[in-house]
PDB file of N, CA and C in Angstrom:
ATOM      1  N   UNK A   1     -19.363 -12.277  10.855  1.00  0.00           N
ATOM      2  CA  UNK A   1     -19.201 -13.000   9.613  1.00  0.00           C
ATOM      3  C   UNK A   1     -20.113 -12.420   8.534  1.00  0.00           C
ATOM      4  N   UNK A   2     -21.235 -12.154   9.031  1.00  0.00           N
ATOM      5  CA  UNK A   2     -22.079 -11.265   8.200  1.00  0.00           C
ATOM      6  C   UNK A   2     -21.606 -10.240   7.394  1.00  0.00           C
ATOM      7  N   UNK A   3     -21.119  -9.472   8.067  1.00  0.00           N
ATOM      8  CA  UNK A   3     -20.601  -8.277   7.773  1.00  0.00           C
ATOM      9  C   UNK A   3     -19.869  -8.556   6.714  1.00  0.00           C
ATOM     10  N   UNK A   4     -18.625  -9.368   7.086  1.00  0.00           N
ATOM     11  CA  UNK A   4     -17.527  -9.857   5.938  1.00  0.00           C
ATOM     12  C   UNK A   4     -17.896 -10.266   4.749  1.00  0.00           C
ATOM     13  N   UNK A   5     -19.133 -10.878   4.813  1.00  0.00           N
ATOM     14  CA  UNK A   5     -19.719 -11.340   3.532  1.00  0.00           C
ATOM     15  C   UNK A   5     -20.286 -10.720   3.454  1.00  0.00           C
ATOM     16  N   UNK A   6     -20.931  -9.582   3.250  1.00  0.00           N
ATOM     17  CA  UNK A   6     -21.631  -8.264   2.726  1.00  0.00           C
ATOM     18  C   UNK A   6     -20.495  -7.674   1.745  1.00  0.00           C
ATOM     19  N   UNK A   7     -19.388  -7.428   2.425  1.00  0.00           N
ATOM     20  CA  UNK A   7     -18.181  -6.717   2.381  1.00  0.00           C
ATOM     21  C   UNK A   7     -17.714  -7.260   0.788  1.00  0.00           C
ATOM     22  N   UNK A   8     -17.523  -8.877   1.121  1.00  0.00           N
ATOM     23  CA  UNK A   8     -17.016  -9.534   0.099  1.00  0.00           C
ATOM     24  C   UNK A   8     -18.007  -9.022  -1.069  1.00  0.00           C
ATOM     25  N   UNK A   9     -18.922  -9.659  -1.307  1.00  0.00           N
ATOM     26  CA  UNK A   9     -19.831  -9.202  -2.083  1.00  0.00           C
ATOM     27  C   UNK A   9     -20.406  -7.884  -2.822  1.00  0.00           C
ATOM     28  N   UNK A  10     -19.657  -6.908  -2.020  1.00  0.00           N
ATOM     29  CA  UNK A  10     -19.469  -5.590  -2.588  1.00  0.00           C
ATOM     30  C   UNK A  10     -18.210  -5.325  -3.336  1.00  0.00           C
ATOM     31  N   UNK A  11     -17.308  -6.044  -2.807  1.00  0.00           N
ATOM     32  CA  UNK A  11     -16.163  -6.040  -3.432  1.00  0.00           C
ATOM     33  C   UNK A  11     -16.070  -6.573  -4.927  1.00  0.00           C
ATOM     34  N   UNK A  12     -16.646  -7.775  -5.020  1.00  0.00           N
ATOM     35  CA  UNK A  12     -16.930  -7.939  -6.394  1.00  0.00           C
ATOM     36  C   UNK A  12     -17.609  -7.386  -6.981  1.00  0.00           C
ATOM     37  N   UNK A  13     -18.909  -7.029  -6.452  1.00  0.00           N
ATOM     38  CA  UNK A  13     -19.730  -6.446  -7.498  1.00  0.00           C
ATOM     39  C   UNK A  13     -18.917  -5.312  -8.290  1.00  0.00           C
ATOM     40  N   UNK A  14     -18.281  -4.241  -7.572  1.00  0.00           N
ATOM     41  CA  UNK A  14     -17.236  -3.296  -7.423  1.00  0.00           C
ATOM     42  C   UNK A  14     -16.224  -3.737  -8.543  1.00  0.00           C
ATOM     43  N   UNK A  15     -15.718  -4.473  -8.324  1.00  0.00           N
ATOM     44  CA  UNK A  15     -14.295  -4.508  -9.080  1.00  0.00           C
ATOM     45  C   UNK A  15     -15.189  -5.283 -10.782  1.00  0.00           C
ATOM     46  N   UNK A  16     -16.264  -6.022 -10.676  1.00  0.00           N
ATOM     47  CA  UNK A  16     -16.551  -6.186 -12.255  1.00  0.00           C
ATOM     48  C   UNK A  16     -17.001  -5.057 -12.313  1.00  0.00           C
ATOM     49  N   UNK A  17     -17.851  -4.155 -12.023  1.00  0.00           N
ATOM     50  CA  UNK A  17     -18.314  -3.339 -12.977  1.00  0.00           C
ATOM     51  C   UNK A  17     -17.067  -2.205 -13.367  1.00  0.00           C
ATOM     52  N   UNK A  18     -16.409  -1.812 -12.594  1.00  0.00           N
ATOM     53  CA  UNK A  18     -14.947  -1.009 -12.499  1.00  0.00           C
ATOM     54  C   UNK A  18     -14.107  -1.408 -13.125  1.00  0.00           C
ATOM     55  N   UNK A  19     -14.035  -2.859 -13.494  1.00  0.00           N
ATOM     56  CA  UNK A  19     -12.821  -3.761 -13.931  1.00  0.00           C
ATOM     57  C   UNK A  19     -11.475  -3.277 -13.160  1.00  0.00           C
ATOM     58  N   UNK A  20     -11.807  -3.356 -11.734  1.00  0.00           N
ATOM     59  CA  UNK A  20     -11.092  -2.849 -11.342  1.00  0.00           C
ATOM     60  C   UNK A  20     -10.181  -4.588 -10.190  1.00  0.00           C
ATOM     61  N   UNK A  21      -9.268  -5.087 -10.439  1.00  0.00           N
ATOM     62  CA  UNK A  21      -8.668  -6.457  -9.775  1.00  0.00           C
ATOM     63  C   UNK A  21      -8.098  -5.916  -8.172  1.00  0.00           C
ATOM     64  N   UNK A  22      -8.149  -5.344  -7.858  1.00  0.00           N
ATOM     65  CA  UNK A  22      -7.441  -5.047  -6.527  1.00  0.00           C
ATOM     66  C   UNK A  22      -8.566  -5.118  -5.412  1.00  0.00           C
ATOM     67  N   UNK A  23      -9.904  -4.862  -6.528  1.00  0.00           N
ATOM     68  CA  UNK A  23     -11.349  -4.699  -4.932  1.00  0.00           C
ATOM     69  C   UNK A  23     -11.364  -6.543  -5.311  1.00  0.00           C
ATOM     70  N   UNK A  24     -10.702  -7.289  -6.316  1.00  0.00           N
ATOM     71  CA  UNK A  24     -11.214  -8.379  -6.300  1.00  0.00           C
ATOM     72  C   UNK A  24     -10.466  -9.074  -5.210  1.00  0.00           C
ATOM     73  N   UNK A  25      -9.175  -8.669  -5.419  1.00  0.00           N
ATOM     74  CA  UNK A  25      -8.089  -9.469  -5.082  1.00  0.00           C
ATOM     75  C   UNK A  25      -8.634  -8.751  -2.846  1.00  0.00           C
ATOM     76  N   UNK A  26      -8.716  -8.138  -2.817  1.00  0.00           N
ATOM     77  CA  UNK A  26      -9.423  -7.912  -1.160  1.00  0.00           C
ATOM     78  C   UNK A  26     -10.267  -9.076  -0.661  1.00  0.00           C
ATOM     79  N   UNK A  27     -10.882  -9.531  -1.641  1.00  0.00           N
ATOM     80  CA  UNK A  27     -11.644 -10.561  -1.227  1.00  0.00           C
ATOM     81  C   UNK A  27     -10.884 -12.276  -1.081  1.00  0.00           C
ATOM     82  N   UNK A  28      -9.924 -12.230  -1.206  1.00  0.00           N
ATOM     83  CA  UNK A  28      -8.949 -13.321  -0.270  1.00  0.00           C
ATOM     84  C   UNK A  28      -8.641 -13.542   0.765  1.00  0.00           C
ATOM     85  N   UNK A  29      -8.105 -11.865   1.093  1.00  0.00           N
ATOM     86  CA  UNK A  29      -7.904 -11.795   2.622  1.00  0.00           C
ATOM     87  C   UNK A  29      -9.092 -11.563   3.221  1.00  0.00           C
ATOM     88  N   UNK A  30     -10.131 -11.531   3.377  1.00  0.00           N
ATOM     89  CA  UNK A  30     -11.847 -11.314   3.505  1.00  0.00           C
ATOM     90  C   UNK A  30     -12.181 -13.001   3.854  1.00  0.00           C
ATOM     91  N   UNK A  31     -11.786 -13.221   2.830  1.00  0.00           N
ATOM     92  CA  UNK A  31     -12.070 -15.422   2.856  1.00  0.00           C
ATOM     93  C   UNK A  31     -11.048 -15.933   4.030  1.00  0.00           C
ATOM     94  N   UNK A  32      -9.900 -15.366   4.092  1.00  0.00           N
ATOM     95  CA  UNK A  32      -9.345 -15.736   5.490  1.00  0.00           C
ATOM     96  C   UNK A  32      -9.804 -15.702   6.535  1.00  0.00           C
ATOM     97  N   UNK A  33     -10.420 -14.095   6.591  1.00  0.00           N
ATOM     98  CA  UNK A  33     -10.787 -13.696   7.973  1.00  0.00           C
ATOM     99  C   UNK A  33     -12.233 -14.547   8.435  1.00  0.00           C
ATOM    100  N   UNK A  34     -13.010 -14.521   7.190  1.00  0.00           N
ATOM    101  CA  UNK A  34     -13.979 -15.762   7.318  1.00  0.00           C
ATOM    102  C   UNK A  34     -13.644 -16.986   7.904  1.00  0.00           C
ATOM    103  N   UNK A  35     -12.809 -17.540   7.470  1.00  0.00           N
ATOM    104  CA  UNK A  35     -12.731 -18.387   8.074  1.00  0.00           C
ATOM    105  C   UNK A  35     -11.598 -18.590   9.363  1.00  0.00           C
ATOM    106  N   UNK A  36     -10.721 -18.052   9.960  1.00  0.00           N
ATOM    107  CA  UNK A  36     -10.848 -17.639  11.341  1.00  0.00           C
ATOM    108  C   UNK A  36     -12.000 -17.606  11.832  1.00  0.00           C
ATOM    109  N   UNK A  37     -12.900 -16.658  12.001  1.00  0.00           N
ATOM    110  CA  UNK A  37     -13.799 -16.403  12.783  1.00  0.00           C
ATOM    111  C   UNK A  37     -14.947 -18.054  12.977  1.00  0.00           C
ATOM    112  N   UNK A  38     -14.686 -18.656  11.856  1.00  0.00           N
ATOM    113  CA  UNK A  38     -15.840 -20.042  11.274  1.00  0.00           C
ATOM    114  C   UNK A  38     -15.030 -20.560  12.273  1.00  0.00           C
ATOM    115  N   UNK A  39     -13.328 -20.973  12.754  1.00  0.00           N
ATOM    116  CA  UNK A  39     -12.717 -21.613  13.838  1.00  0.00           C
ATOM    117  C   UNK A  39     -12.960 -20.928  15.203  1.00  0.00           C
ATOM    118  N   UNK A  40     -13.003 -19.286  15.318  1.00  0.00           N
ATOM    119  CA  UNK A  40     -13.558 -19.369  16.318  1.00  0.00           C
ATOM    120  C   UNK A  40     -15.026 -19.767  16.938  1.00  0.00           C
ATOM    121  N   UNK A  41     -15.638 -19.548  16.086  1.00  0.00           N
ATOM    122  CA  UNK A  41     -17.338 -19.842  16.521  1.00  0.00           C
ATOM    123  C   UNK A  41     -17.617 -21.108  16.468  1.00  0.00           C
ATOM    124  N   UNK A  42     -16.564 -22.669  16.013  1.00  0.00           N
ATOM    125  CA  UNK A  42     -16.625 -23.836  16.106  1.00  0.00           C
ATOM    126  C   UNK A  42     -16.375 -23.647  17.992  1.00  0.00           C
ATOM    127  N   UNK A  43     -15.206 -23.374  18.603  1.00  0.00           N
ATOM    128  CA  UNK A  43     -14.744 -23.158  19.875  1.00  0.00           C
ATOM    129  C   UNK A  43     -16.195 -22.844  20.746  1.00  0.00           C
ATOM    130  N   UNK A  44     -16.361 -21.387  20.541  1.00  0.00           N
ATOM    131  CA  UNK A  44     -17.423 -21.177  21.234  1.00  0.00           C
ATOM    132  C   UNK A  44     -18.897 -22.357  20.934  1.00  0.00           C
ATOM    133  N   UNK A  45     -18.973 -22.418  20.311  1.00  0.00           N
ATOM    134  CA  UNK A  45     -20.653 -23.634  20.121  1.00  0.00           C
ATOM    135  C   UNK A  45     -20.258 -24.705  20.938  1.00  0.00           C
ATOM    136  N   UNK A  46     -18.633 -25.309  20.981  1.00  0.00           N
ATOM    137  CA  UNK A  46     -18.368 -26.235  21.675  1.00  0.00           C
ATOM    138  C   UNK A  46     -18.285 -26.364  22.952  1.00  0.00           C
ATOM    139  N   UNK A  47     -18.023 -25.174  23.087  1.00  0.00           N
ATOM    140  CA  UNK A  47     -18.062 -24.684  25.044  1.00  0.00           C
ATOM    141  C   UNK A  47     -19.730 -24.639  25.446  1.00  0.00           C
ATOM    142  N   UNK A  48     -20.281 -23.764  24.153  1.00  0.00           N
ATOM    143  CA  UNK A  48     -21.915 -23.917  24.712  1.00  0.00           C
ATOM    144  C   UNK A  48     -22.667 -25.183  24.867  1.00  0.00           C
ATOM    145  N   UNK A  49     -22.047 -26.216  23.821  1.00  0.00           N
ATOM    146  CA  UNK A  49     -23.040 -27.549  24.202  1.00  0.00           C
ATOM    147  C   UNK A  49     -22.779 -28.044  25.640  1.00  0.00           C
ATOM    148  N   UNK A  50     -21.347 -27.872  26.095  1.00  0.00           N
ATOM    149  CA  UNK A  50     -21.162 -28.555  27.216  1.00  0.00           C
ATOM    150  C   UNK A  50     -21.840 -27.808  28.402  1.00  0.00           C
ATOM    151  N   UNK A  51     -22.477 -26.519  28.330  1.00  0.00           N
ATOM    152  CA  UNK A  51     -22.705 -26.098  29.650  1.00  0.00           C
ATOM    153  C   UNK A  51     -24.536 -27.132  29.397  1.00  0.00           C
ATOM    154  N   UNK A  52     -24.994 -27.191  31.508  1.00  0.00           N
ATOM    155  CA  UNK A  52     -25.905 -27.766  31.546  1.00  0.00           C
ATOM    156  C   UNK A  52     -27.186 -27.676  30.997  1.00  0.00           C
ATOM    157  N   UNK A  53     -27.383 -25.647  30.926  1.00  0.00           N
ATOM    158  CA  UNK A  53     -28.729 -25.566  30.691  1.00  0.00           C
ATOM    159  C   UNK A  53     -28.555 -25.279  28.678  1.00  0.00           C
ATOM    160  N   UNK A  54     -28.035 -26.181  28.121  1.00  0.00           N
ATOM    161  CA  UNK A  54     -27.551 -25.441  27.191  1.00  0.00           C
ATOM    162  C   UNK A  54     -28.964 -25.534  26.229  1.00  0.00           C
ATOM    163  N   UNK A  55     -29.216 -24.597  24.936  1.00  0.00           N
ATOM    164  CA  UNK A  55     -29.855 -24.916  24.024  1.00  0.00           C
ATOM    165  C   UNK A  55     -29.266 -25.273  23.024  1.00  0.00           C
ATOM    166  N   UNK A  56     -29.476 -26.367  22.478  1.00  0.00           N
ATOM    167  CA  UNK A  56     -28.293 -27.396  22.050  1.00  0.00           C
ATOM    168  C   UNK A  56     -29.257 -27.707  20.308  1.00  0.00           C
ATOM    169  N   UNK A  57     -30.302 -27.174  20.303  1.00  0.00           N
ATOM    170  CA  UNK A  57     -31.127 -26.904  18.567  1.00  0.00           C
ATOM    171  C   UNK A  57     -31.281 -25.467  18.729  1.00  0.00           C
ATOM    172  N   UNK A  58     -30.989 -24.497  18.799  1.00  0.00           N
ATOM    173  CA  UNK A  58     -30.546 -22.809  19.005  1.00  0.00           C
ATOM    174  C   UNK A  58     -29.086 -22.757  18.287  1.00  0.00           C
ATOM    175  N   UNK A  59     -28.088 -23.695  19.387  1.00  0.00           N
ATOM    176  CA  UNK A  59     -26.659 -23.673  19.004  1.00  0.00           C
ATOM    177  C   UNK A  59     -26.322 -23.980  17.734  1.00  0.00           C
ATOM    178  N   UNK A  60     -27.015 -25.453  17.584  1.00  0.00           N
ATOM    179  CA  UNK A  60     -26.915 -25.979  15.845  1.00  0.00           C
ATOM    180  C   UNK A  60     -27.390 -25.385  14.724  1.00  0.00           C
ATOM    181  N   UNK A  61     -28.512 -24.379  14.776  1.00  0.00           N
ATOM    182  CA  UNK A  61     -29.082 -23.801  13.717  1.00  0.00           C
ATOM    183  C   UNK A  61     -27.789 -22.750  13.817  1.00  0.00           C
ATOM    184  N   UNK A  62     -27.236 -21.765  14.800  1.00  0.00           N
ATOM    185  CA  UNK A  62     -26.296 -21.083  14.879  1.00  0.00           C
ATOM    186  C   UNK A  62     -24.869 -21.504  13.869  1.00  0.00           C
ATOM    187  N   UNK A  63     -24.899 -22.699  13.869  1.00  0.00           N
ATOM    188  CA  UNK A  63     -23.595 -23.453  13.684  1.00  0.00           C
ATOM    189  C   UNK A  63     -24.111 -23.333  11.759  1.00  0.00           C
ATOM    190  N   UNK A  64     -25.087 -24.199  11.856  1.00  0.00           N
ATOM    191  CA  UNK A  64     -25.508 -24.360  10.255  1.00  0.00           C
ATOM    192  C   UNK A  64     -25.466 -23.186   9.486  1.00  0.00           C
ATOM    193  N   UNK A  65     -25.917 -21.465  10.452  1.00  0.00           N
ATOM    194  CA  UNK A  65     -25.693 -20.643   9.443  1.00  0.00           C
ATOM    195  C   UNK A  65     -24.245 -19.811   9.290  1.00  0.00           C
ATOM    196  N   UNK A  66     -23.616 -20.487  10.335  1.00  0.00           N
ATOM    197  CA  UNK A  66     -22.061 -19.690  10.688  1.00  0.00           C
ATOM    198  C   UNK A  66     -21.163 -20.943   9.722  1.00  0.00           C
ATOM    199  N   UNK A  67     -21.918 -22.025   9.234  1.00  0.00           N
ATOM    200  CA  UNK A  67     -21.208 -22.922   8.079  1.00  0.00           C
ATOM    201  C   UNK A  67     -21.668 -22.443   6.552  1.00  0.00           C
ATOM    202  N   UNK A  68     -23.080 -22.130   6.322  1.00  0.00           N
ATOM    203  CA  UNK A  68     -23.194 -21.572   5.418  1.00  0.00           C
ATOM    204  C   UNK A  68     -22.641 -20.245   5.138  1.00  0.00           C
ATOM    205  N   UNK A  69     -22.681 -19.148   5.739  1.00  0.00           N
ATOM    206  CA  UNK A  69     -21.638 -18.395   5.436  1.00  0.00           C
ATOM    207  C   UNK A  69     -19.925 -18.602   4.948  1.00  0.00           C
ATOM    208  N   UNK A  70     -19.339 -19.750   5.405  1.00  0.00           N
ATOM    209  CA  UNK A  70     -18.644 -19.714   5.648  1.00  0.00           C
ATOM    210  C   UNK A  70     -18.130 -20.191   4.276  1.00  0.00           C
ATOM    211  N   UNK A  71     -19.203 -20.990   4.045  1.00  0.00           N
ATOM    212  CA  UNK A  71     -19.271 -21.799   2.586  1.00  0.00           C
ATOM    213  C   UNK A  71     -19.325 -20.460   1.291  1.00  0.00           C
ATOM    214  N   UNK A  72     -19.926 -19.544   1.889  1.00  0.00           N
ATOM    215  CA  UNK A  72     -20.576 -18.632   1.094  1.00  0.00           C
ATOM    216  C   UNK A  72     -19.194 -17.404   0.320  1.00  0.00           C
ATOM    217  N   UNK A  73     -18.018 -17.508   1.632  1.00  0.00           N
ATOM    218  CA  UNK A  73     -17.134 -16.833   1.891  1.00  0.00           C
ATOM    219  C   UNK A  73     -16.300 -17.508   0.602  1.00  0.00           C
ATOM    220  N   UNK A  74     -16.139 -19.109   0.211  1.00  0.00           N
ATOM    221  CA  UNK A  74     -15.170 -19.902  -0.498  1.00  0.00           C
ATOM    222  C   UNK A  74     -16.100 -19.722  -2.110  1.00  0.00           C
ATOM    223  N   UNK A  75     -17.304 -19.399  -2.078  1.00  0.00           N
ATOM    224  CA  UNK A  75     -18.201 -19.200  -3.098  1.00  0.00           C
ATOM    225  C   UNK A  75     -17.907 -17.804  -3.537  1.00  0.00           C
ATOM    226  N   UNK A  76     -17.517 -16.853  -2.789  1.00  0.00           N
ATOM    227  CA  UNK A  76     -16.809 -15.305  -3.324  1.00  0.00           C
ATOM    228  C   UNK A  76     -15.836 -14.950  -4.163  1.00  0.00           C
ATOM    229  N   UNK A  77     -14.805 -16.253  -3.207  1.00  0.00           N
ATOM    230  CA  UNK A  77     -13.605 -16.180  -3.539  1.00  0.00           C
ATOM    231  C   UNK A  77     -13.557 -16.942  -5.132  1.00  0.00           C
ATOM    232  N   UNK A  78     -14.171 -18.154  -5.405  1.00  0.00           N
ATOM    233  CA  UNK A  78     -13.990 -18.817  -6.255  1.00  0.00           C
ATOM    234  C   UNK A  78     -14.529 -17.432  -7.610  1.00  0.00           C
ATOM    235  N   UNK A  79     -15.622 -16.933  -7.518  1.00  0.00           N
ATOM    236  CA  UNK A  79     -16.152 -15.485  -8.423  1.00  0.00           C
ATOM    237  C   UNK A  79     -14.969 -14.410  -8.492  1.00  0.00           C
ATOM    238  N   UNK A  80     -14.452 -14.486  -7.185  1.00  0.00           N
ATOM    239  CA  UNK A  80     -12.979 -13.010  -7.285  1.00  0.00           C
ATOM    240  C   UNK A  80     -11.779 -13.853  -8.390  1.00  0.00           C
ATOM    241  N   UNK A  81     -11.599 -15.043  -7.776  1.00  0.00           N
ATOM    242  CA  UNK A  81     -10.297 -15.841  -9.183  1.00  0.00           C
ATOM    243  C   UNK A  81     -10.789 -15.686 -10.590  1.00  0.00           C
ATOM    244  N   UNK A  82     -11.977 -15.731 -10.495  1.00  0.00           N
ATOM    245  CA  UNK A  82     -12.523 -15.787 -12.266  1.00  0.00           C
ATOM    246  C   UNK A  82     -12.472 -14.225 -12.622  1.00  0.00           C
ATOM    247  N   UNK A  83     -12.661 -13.186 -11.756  1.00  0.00           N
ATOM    248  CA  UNK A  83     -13.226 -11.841 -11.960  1.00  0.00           C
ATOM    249  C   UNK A  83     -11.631 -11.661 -12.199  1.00  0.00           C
ATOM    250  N   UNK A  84     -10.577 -11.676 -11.190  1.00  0.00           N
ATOM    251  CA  UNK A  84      -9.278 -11.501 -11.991  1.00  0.00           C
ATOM    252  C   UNK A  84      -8.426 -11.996 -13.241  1.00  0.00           C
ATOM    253  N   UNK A  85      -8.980 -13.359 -13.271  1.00  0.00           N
ATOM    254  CA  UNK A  85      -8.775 -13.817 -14.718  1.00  0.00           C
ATOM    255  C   UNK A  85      -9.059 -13.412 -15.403  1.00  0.00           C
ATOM    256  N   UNK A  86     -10.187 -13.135 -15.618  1.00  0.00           N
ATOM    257  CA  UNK A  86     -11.386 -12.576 -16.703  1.00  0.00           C
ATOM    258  C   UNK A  86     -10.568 -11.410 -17.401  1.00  0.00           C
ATOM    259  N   UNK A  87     -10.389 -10.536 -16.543  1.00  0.00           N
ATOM    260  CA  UNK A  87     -10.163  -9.238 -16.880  1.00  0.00           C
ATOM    261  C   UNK A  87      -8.044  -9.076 -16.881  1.00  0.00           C
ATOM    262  N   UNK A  88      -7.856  -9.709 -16.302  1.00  0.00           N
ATOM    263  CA  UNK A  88      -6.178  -9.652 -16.672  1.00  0.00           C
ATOM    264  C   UNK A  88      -5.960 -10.596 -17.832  1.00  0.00           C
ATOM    265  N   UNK A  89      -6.710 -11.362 -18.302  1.00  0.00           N
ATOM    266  CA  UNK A  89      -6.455 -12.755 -19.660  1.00  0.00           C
ATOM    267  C   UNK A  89      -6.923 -11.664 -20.678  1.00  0.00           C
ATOM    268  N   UNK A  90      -7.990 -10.798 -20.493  1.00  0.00           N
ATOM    269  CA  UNK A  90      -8.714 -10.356 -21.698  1.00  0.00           C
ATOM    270  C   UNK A  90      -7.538  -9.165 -21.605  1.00  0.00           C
ATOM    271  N   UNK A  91      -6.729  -8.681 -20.763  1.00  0.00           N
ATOM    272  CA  UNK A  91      -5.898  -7.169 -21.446  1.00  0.00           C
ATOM    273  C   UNK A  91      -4.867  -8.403 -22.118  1.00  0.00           C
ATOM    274  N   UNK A  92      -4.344  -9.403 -21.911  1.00  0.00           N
ATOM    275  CA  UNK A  92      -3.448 -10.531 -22.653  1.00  0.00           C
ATOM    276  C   UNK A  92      -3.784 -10.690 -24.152  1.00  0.00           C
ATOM    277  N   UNK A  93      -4.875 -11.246 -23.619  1.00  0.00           N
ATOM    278  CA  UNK A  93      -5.329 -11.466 -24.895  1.00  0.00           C
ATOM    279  C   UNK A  93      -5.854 -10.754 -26.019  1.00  0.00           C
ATOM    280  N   UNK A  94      -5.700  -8.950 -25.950  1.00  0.00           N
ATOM    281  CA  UNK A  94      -6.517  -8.284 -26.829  1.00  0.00           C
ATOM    282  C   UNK A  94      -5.388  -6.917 -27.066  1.00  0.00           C
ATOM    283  N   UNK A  95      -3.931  -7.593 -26.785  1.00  0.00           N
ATOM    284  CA  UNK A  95      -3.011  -6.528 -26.762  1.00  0.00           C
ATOM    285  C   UNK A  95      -2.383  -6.572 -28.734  1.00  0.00           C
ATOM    286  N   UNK A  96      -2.297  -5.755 -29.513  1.00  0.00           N
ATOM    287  CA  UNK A  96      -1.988  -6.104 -30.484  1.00  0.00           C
ATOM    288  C   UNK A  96      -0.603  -6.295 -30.659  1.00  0.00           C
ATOM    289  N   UNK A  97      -0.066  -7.086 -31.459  1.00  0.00           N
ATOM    290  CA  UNK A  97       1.179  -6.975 -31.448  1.00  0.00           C
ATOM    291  C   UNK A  97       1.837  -6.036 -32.459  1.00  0.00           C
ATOM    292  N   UNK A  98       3.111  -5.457 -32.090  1.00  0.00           N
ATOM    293  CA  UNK A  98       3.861  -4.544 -32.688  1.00  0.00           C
ATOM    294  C   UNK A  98       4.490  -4.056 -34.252  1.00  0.00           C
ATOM    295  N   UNK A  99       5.150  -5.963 -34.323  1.00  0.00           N
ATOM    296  CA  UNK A  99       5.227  -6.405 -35.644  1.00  0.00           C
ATOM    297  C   UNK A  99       4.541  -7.265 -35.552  1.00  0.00           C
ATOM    298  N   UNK A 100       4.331  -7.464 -37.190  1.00  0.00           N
ATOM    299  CA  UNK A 100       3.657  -8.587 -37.832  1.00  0.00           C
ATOM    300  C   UNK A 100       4.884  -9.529 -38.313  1.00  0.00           C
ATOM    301  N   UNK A 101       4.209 -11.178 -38.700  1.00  0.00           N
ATOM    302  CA  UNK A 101       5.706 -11.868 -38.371  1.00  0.00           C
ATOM    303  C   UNK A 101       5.317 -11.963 -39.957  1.00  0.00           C
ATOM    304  N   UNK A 102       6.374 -11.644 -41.048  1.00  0.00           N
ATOM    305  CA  UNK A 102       6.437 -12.201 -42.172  1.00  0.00           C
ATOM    306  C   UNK A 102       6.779 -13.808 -43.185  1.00  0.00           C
ATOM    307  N   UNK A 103       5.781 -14.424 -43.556  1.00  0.00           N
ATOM    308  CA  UNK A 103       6.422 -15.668 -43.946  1.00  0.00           C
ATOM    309  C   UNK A 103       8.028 -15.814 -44.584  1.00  0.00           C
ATOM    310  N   UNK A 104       8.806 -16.933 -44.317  1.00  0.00           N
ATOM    311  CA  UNK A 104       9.939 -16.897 -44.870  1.00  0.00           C
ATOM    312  C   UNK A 104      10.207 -17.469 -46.378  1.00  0.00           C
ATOM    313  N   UNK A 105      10.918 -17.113 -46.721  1.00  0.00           N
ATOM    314  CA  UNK A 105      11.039 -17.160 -48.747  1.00  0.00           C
ATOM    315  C   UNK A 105      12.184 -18.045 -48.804  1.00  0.00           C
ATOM    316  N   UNK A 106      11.696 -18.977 -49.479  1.00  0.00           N
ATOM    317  CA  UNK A 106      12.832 -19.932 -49.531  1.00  0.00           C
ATOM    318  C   UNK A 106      13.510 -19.551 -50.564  1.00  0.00           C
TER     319      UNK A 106
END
């Protein structure tokens, strides 16, 4: 999960300074895979509490930072929607137009 969020986070940095939307738009499918992995590692913590000798404040700090990441992953994504807005609204908005519209003469 680490990794992925390194990943993510390069990706944006990447695509604002580049203005480049495609390293942004990577970071969706990045927030997926995040969170897969956040469902698998719920599975596994759950199998670990139940065994006997378990460490069961080891597991939870495990859990708290495999949730903060995970949180961290929906915190990327929400920066990649604005980073594509940003920059596809501003070529919208700064395109000149062709003609000019003339008032009508009564």
């Amino acid at each position: 999960m680490h990794d992925v969020v390194i990943k993510m986070f390069n990706n944006l940095i990447g695509s604002f300074e580049n203005e480049d939307t495609e390293k942004a738009r990577k970071v969706f499918k990045q927030d997926r895979d995040i969170n897969k992995l956040f469902k698998m590692s719920l599975t596994h913590f759950h199998n670990a509490m139940k065994e006997e000798n378990a460490m069961h404040e080891e597991i939870l700090l495990l859990y708290a930072i495999c949730a903060r990441m995970e949180r961290t992953g929906d915190l990327l994504t929400n920066l990649a929607e604005e980073i594509v807005f940003y920059l596809e609204a501003e070529v919208l908005k700064h395109k000149k137009l062709k003609t000019k519209i003339k008032p009508k003469k009564d």
